[in-house]
N, C-alpha and C. Protein backbone atom coordinates (compact mmCIF):
# COMPACT_ATOMS: atom_id res chain seq x y z
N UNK A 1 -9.71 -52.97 -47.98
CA UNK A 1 -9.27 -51.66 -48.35
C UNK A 1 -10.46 -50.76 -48.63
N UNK A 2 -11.15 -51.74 -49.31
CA UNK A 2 -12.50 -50.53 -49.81
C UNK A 2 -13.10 -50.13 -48.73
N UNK A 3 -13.22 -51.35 -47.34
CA UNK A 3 -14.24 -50.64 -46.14
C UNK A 3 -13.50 -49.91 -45.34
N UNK A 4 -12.18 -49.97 -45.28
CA UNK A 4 -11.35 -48.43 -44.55
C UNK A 4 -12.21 -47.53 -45.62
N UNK A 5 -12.06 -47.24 -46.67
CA UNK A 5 -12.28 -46.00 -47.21
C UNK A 5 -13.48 -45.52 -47.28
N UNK A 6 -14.85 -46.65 -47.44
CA UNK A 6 -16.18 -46.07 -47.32
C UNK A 6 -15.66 -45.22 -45.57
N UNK A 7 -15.20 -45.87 -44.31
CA UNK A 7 -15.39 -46.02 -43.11
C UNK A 7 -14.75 -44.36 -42.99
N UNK A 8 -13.97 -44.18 -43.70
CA UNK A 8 -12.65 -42.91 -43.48
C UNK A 8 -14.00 -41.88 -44.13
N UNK A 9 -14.67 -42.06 -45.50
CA UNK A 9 -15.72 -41.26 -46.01
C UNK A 9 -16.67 -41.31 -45.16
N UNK A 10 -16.86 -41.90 -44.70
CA UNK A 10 -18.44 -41.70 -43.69
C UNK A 10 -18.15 -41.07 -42.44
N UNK A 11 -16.98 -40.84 -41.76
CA UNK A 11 -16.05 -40.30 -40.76
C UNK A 11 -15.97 -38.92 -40.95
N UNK A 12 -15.61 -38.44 -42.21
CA UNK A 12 -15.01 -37.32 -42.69
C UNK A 12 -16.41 -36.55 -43.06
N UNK A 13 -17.68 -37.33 -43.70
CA UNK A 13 -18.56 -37.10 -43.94
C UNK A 13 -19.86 -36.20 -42.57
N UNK A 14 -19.73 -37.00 -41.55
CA UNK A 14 -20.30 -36.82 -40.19
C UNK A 14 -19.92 -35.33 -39.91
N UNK A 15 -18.49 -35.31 -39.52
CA UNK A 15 -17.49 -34.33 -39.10
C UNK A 15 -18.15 -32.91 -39.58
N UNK A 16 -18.07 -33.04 -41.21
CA UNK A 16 -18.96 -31.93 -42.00
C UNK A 16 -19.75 -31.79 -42.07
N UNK A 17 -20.88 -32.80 -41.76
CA UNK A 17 -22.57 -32.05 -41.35
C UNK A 17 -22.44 -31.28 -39.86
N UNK A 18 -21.40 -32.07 -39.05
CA UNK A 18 -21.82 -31.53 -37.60
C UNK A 18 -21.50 -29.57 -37.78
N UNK A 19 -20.34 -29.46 -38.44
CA UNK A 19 -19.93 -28.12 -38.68
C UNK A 19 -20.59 -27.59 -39.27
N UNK A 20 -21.52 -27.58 -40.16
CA UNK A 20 -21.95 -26.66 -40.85
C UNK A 20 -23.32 -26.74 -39.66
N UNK A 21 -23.79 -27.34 -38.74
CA UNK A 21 -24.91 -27.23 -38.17
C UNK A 21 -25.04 -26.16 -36.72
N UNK A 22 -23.44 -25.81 -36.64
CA UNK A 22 -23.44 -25.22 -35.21
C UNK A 22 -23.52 -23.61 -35.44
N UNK A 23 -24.01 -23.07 -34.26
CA UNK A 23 -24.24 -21.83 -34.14
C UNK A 23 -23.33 -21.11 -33.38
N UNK A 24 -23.04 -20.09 -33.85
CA UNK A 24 -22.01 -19.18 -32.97
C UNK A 24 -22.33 -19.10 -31.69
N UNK A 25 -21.29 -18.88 -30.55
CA UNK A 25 -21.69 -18.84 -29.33
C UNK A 25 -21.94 -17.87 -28.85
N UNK A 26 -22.03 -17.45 -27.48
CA UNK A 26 -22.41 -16.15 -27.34
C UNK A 26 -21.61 -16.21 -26.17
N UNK A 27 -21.83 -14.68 -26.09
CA UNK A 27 -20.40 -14.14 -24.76
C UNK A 27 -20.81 -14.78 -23.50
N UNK A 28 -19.38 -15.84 -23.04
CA UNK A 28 -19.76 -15.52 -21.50
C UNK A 28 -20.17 -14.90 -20.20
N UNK A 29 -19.57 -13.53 -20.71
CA UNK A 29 -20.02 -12.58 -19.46
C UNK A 29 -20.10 -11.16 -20.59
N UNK A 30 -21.15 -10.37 -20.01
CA UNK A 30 -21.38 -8.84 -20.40
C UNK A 30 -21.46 -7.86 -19.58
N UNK A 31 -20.87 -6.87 -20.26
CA UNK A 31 -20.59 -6.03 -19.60
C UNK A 31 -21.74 -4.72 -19.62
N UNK A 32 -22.12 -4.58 -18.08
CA UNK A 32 -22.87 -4.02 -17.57
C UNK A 32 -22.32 -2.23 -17.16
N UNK A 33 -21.68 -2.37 -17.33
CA UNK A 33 -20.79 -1.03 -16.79
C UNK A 33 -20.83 -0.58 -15.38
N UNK A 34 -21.05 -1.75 -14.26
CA UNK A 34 -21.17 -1.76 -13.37
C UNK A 34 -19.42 -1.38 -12.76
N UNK A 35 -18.51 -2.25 -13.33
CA UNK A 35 -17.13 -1.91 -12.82
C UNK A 35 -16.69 -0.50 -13.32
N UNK A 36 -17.04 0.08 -14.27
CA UNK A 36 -16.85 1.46 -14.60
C UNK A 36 -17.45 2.35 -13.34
N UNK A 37 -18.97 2.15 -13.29
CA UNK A 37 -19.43 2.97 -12.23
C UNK A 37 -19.44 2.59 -10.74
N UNK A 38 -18.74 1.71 -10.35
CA UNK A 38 -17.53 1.41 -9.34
C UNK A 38 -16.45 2.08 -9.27
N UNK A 39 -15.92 1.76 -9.97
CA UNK A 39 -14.09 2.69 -9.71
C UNK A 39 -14.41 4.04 -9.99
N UNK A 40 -15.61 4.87 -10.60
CA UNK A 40 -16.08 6.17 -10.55
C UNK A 40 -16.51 6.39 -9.07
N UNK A 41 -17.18 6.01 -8.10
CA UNK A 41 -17.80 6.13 -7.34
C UNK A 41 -16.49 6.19 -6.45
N UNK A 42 -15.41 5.12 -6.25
CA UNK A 42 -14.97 4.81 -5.32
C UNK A 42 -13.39 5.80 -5.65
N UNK A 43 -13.26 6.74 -6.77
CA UNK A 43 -12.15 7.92 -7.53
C UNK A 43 -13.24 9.20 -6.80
N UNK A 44 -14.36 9.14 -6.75
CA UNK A 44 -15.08 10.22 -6.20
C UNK A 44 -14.47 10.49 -4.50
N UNK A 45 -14.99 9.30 -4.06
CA UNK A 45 -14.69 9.32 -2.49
C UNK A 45 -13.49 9.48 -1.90
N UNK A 46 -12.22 8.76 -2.69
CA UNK A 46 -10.79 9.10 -2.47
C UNK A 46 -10.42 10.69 -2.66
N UNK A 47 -10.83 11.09 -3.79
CA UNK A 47 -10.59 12.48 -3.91
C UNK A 47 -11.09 13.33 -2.64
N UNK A 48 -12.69 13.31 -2.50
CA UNK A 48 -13.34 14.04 -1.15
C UNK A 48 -12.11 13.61 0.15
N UNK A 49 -11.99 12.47 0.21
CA UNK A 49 -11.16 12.51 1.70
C UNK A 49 -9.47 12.82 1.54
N UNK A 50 -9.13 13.15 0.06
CA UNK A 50 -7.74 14.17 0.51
C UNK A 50 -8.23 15.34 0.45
N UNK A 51 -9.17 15.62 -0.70
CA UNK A 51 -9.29 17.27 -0.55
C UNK A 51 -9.65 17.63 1.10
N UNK A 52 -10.32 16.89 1.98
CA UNK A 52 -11.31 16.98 3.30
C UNK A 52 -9.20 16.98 4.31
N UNK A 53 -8.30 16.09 3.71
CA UNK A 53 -7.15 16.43 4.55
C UNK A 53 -6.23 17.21 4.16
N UNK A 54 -6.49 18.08 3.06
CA UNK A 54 -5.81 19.17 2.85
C UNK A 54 -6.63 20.96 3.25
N UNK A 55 -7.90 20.39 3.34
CA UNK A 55 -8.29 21.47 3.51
C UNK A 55 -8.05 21.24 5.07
N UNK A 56 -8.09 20.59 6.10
CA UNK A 56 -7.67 20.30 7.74
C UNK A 56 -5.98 20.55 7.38
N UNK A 57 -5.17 20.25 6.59
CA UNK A 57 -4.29 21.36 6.84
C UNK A 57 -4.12 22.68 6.59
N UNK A 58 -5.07 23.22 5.76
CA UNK A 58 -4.40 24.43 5.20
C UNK A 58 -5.32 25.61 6.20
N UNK A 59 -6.87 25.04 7.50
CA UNK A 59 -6.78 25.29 8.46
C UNK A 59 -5.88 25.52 9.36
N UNK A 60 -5.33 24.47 9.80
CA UNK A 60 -4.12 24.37 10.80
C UNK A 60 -2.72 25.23 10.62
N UNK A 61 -2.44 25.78 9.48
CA UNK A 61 -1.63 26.35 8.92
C UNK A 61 -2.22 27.79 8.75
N UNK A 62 -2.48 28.32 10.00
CA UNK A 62 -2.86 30.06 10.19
C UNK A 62 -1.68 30.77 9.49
N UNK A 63 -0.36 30.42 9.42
CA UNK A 63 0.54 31.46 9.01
C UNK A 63 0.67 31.52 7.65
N UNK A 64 0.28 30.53 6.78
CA UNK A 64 0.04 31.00 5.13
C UNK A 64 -1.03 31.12 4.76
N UNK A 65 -1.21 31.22 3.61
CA UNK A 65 -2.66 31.75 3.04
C UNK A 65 -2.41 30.95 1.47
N UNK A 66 -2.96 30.15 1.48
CA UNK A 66 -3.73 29.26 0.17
C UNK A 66 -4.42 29.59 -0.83
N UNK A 67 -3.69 29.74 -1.83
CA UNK A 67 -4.24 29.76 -2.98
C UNK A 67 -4.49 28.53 -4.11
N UNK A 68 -6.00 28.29 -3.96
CA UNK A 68 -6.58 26.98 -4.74
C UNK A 68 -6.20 27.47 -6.35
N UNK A 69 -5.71 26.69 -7.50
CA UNK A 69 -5.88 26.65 -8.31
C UNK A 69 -6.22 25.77 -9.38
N UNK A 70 -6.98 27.07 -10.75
CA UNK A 70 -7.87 25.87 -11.23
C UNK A 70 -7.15 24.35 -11.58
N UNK A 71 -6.64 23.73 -11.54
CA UNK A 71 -6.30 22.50 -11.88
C UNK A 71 -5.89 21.47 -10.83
N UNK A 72 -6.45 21.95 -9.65
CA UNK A 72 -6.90 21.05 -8.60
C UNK A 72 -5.86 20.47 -7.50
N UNK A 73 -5.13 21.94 -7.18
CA UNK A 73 -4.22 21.93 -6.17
C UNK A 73 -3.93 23.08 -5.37
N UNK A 74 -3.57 23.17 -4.40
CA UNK A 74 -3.10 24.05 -3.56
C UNK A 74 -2.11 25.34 -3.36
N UNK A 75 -1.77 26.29 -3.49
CA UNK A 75 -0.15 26.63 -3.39
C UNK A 75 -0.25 27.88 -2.63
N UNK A 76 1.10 27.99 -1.62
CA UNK A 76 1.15 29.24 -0.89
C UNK A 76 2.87 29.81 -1.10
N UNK A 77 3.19 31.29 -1.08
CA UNK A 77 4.34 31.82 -1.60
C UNK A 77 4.83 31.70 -0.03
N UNK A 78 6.12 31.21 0.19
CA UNK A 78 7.01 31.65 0.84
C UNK A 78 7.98 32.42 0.59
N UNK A 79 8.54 33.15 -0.58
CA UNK A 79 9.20 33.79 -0.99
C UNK A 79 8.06 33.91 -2.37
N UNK A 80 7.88 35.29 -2.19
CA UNK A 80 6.93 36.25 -3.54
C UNK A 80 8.02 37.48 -4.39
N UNK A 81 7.94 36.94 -5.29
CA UNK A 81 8.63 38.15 -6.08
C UNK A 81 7.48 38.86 -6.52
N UNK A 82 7.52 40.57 -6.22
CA UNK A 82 6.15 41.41 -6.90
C UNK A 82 6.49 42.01 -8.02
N UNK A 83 7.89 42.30 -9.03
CA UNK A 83 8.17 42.76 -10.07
C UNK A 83 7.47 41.78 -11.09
N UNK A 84 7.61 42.47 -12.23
CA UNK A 84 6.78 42.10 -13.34
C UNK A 84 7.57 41.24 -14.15
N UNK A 85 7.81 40.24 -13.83
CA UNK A 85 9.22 39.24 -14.50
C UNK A 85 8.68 38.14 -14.70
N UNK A 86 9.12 37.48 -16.13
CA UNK A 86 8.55 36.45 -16.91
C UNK A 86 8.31 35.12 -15.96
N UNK A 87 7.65 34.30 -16.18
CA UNK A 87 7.27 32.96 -15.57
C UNK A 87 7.92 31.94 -16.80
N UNK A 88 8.34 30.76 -16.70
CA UNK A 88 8.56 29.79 -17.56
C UNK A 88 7.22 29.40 -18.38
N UNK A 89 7.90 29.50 -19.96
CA UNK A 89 6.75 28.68 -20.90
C UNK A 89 7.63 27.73 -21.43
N UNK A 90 6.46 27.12 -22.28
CA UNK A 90 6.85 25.80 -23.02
C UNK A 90 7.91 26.01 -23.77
N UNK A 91 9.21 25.20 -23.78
CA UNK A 91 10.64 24.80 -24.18
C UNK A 91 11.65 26.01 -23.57
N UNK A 92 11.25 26.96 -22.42
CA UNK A 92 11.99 27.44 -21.53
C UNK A 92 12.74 26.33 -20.51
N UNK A 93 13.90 26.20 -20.09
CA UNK A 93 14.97 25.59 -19.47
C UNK A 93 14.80 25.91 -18.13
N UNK A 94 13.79 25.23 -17.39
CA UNK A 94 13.81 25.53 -15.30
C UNK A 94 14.51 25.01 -14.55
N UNK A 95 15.08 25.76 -13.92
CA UNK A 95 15.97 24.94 -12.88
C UNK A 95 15.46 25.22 -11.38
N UNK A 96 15.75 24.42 -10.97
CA UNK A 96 14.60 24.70 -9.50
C UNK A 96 15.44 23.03 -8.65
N UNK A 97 15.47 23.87 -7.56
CA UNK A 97 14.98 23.26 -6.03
C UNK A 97 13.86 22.25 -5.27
N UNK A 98 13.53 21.17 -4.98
CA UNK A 98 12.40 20.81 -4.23
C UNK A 98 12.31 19.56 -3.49
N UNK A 99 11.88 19.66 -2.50
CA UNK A 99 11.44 18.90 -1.48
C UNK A 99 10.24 18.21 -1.31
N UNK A 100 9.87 16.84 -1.06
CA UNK A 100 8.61 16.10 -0.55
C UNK A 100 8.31 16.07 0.60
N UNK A 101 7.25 16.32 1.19
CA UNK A 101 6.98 15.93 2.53
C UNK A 101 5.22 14.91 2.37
N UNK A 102 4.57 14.69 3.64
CA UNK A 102 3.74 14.04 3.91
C UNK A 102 2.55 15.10 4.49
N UNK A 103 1.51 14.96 4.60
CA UNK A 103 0.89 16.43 4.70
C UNK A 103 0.99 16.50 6.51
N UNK A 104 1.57 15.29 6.98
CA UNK A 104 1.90 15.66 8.44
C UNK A 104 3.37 16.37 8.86
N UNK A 105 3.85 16.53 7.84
CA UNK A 105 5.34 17.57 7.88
C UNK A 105 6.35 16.25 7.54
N UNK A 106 5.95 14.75 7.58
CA UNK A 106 7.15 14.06 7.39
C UNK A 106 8.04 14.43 6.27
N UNK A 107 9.42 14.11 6.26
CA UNK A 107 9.65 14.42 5.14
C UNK A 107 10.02 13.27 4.30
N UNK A 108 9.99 13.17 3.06
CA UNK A 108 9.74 12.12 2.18
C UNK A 108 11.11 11.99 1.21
N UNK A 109 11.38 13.04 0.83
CA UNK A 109 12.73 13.16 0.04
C UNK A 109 13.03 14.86 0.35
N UNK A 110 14.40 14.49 0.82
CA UNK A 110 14.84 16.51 1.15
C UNK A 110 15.21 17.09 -0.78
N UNK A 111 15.60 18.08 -0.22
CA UNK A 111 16.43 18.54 -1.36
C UNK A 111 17.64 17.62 -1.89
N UNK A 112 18.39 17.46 -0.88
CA UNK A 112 19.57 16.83 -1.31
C UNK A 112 19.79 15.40 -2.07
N UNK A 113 18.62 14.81 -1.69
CA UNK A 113 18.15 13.86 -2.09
C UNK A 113 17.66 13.95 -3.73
N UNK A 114 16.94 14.96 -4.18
CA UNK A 114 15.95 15.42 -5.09
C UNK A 114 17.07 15.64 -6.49
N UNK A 115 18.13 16.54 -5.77
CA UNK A 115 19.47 17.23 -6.63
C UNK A 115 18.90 18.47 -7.00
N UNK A 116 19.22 19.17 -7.70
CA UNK A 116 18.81 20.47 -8.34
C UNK A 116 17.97 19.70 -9.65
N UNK A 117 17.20 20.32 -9.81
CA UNK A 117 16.68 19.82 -11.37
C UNK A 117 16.63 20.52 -12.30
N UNK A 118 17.07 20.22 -13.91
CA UNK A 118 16.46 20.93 -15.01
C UNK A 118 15.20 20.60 -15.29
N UNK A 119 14.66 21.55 -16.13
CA UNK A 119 12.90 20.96 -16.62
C UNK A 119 12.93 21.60 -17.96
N UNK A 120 12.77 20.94 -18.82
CA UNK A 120 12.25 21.63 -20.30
C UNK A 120 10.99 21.60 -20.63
N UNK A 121 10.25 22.58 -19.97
CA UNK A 121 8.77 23.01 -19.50
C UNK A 121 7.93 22.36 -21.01
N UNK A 122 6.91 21.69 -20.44
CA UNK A 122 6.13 20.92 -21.27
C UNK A 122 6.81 19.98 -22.08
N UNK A 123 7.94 19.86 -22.22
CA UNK A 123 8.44 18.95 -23.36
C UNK A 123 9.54 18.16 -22.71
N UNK A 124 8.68 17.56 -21.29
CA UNK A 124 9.30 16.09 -20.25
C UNK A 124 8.56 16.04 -19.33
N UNK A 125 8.32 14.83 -18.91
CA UNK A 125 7.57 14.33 -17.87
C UNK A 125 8.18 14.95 -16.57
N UNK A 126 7.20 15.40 -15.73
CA UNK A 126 7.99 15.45 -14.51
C UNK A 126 6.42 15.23 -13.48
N UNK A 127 6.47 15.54 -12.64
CA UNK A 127 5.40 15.46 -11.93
C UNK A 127 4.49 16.33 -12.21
N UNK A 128 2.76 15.64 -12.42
CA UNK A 128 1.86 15.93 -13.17
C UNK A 128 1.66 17.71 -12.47
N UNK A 129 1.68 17.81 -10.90
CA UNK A 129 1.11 19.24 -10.46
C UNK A 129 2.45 20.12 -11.14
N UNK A 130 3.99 19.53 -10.21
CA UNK A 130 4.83 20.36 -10.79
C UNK A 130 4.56 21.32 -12.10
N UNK A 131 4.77 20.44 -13.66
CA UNK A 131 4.29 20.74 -14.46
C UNK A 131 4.01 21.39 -14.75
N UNK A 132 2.63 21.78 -14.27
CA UNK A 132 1.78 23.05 -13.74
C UNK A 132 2.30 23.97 -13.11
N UNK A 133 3.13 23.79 -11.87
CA UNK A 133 3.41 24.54 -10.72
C UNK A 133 4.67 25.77 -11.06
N UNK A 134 5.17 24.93 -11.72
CA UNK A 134 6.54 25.68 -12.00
C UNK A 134 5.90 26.74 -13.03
N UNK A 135 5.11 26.82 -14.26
CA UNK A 135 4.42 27.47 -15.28
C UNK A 135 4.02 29.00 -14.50
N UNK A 136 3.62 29.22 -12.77
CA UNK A 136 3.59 29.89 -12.32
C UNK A 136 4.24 31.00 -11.83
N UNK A 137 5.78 30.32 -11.22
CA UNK A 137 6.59 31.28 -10.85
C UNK A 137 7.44 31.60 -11.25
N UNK A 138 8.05 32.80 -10.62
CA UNK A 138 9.05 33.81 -10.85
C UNK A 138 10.48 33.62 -10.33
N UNK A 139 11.56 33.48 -11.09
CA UNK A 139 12.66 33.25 -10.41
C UNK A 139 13.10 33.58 -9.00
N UNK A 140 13.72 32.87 -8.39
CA UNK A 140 13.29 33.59 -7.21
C UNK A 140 12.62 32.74 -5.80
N UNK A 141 11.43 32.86 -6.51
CA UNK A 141 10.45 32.55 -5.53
C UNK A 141 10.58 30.88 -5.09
N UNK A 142 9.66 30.76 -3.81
CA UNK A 142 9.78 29.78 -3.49
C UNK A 142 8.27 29.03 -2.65
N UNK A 143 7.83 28.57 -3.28
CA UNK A 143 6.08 28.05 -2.76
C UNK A 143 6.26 26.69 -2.50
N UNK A 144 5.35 26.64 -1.78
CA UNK A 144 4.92 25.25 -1.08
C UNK A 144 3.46 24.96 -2.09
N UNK A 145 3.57 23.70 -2.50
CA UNK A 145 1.81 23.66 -3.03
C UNK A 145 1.61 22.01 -2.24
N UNK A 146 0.18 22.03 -2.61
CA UNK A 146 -0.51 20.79 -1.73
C UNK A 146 -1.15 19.97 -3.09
N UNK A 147 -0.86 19.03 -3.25
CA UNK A 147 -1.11 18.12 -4.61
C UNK A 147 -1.40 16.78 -4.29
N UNK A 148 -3.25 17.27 -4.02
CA UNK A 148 -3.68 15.63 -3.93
C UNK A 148 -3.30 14.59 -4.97
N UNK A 149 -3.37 13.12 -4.70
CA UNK A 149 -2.49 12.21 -5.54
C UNK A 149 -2.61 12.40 -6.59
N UNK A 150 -3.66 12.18 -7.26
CA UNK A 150 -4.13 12.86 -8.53
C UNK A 150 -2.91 13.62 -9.36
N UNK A 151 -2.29 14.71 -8.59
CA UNK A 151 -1.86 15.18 -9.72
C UNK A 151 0.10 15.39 -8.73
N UNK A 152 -0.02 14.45 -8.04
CA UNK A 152 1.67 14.02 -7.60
C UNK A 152 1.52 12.19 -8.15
N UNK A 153 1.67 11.55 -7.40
CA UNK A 153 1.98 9.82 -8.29
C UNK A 153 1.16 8.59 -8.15
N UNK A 154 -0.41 9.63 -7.82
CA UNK A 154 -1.26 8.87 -8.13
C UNK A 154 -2.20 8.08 -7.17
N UNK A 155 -2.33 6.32 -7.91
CA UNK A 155 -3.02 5.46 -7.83
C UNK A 155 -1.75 4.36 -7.10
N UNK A 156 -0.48 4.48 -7.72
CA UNK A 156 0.56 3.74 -7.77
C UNK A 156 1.75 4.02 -7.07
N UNK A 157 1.55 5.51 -6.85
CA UNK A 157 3.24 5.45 -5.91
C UNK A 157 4.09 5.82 -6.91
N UNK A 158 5.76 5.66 -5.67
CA UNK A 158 6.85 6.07 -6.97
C UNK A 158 7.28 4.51 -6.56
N UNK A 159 6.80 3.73 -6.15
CA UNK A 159 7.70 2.60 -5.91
C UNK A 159 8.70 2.12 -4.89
N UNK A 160 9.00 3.67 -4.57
CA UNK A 160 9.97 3.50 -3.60
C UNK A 160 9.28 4.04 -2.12
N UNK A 161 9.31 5.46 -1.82
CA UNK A 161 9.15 6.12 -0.42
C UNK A 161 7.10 6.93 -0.91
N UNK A 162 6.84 6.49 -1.50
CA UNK A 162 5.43 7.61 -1.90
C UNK A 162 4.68 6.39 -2.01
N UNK A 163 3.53 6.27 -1.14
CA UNK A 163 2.04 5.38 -1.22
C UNK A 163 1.15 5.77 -2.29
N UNK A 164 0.60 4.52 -1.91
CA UNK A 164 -0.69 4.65 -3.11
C UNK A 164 -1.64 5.62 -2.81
N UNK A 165 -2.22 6.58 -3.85
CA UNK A 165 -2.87 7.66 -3.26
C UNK A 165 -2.29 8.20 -2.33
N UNK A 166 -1.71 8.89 -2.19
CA UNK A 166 -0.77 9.82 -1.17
C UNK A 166 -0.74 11.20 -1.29
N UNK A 167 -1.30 12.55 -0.87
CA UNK A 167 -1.57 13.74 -0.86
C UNK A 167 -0.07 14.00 -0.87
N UNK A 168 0.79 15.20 -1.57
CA UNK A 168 1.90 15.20 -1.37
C UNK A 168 2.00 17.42 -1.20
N UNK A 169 2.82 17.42 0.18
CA UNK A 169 3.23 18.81 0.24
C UNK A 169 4.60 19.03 -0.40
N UNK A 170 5.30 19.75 -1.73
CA UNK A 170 6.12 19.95 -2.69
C UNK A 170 6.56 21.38 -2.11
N UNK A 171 7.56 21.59 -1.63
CA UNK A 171 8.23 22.88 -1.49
C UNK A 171 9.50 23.33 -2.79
N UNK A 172 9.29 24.03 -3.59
CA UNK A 172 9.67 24.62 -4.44
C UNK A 172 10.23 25.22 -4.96
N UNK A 173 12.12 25.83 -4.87
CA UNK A 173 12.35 26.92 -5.72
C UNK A 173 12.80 26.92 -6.84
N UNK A 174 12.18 28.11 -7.29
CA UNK A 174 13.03 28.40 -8.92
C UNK A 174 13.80 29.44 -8.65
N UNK A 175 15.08 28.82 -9.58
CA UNK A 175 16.17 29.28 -9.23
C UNK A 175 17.05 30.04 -10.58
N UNK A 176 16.31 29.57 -11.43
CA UNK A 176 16.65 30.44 -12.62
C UNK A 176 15.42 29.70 -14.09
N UNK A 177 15.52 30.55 -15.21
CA UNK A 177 14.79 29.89 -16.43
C UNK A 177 15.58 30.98 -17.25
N UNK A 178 15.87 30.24 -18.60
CA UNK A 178 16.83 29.90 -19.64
C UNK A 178 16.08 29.76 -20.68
N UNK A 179 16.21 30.37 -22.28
CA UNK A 179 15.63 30.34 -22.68
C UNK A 179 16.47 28.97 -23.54
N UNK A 180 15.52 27.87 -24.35
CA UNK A 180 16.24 26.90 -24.88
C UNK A 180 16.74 27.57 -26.14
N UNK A 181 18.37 27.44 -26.25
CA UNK A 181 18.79 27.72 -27.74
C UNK A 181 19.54 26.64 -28.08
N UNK A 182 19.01 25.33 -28.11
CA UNK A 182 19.83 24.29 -28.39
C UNK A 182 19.63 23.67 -29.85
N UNK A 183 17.97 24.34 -30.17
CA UNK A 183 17.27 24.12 -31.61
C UNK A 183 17.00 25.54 -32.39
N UNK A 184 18.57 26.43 -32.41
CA UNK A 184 18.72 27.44 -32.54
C UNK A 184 19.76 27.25 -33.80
């Protein structure tokens, strides 16, 4: 009995010098920021070759006239209202019209497909240019804009009919805006 227990103490004893003798380890791998300035380099070059196929359409397209805006998209009026009439702001009620196409004219989702939509401007997701797009016009009107992926669905798609990185042409109407009195 006694030499189990010296045997169990000298066991237990070992165990605790070895632990108190070890040194923390050190990281397997470090990070160089090499994969950062990768996917920078290679977000640079994707961007240049839609902006490089939107600007080869908006060439090819002699009958509108393109207006770049600052937030890094395209848009031309097919229907211009010139009266001095409000544009949708934040928690105004949009209702609008719109269509997807492919920047080769395919079409991607019609209207009918789309439905009419409400938008409670800034306060719901909808598509990142939209967003933006709608903030512009005038009831009424009806524009086409050009929205490299970036600011239509990206890196990822919608899952269904829209590729990865995919330049998207958005035809547009607004068809009325409402002011919200629901938090009235």
């Amino acid at each position: 009995m006694k030499i189990k227990k010296i045997i169990l103490l000298a066991i237990i004893g070992i165990f605790s010098i070895n632990c108190t003798n070890q040194q923390a380890r050190k990281p397997v791998s470090q990070s160089s920021g090499s994969f950062i300035n990768e996917s920078i380099e290679r977000n640079k070059v994707l961007i240049a070759e839609e902006e490089e196929a939107i600007d080869k359409f908006i060439k090819n397209d002699s009958l509108n006239e393109y207006i770049s805006s600052p937030k890094g998209y395209w848009y031309s009026y097919n229907t211009k209202i010139d009266e001095a009439t409000n544009t949708p702001i934040r928690g105004d009620i949009a209702y609008f019209d719109y269509e997807i196409k492919k920047l080769d004219g395919t079409t991607i989702y019609t209207k009918e497909e789309l439905k009419p939509q409400t938008y409670y401007v800034d306060k719901e997701n909808i598509l990142m240019g939209l967003r933006d797009g709608i903030k512009i016009m005038k009831k009424g009107e009806e524009i086409t804009f050009l929205f490299p992926s970036h600011s239509g669905f990206g890196y990822h798609g919608d899952n269904n009919k829209i590729g990865t990185n995919e330049p998207l042409l958005c035809t547009v109407t607004l068809n009325d805006i409402k002011k919200d009195t629901s938090n009235n």
